[in-house]
Protein backbone atom coordinates (compact mmCIF):
# COMPACT_ATOMS: atom_id res chain seq x y z
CA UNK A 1 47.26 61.34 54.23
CA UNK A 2 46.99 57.72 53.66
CA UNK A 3 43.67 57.84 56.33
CA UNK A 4 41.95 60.53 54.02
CA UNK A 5 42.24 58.35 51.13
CA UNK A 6 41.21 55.04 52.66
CA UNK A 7 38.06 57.48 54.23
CA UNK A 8 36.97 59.10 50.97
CA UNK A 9 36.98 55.50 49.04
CA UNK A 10 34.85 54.15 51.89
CA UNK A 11 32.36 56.54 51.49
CA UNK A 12 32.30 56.35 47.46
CA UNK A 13 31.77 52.73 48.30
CA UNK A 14 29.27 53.19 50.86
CA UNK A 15 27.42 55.72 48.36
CA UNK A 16 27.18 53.19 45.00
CA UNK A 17 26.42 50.04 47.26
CA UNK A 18 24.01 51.38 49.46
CA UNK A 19 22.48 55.07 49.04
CA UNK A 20 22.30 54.77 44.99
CA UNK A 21 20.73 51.73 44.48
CA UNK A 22 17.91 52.68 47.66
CA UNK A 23 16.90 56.15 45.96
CA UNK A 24 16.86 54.29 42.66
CA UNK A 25 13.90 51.88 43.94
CA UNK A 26 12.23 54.50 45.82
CA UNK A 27 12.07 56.63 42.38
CA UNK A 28 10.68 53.27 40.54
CA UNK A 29 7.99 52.92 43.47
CA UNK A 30 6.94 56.42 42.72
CA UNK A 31 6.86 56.22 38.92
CA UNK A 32 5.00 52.44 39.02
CA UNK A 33 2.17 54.62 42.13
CA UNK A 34 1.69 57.39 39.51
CA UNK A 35 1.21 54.89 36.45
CA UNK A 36 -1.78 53.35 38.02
CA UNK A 37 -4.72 53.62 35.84
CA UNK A 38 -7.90 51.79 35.65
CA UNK A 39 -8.13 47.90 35.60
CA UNK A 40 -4.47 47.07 37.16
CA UNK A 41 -4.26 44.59 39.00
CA UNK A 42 -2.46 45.45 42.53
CA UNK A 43 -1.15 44.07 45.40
CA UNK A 44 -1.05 46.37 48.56
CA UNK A 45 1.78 46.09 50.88
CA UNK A 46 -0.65 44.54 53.25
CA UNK A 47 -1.09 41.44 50.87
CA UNK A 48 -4.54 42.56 49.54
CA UNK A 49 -5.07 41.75 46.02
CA UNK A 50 -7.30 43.68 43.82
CA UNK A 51 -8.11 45.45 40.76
CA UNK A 52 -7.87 49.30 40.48
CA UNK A 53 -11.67 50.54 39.92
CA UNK A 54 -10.61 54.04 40.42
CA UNK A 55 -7.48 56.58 40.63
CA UNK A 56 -7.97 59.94 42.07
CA UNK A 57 -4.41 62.45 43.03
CA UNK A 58 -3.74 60.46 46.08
CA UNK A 59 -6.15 57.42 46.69
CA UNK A 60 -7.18 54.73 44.67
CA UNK A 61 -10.33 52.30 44.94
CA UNK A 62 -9.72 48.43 44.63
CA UNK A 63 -12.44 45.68 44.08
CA UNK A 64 -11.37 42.76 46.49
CA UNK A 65 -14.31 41.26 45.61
CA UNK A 66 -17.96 41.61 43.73
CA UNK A 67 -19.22 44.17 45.20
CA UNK A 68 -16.60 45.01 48.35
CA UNK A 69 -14.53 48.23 47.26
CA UNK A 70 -12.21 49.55 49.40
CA UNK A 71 -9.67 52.75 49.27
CA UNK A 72 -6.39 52.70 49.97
CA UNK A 73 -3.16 55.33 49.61
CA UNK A 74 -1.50 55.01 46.83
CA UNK A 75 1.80 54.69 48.73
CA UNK A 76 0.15 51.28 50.07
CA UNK A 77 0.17 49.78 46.69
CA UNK A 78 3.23 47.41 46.61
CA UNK A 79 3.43 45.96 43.38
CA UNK A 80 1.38 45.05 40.11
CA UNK A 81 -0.08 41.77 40.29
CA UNK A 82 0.83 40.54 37.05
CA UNK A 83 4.40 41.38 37.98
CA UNK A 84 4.21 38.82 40.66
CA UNK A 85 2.72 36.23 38.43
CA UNK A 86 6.07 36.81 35.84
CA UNK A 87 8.13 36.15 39.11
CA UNK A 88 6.87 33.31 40.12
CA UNK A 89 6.65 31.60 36.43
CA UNK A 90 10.48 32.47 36.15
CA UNK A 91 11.50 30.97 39.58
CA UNK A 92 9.25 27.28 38.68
């Protein structure tokens, strides 16, 4: 009896410590990907840095550069630039 116990706590501790907090990121990834819009500024999990020209269902089109466009997924697009800016500011 004592085994089933010490089994079933293990796995409610294995579930808020590890499953929870994973689907809870993957659920912000998907909400910050579908709240793209029109002059964000991105960072694609490559390290490419850009601003969001265009947003179609499942692409987007980043300006690297005057005049160099490219199109990426948006399941490539890590994080908003000016997220990473607050980061770093708070870490300095």
């Amino acid at each position: 009896m004592n085994f089933y116990i010490m089994m079933g706590l293990m796995i409610v501790v294995f579930y808020f410590f590890m499953i929870r907090p994973q689907q809870k990121k993957a659920k912000d990834a998907k909400k910050f990907r579908e709240s793209l819009q029109k002059g964000s500024k991105v960072v694609t999990i490559g390290g490419l840095h850009g601003k969001v020209l265009e947003v179609n269902d499942t692409t987007i089109l980043l300006e690297v550069d005057s005049n160099v466009k490219l199109r990426f997924e948006k399941s490539a697009v890590a994080m908003d630039n000016s997220q990473q800016l607050s980061e770093a500011t708070a870490k300095a």
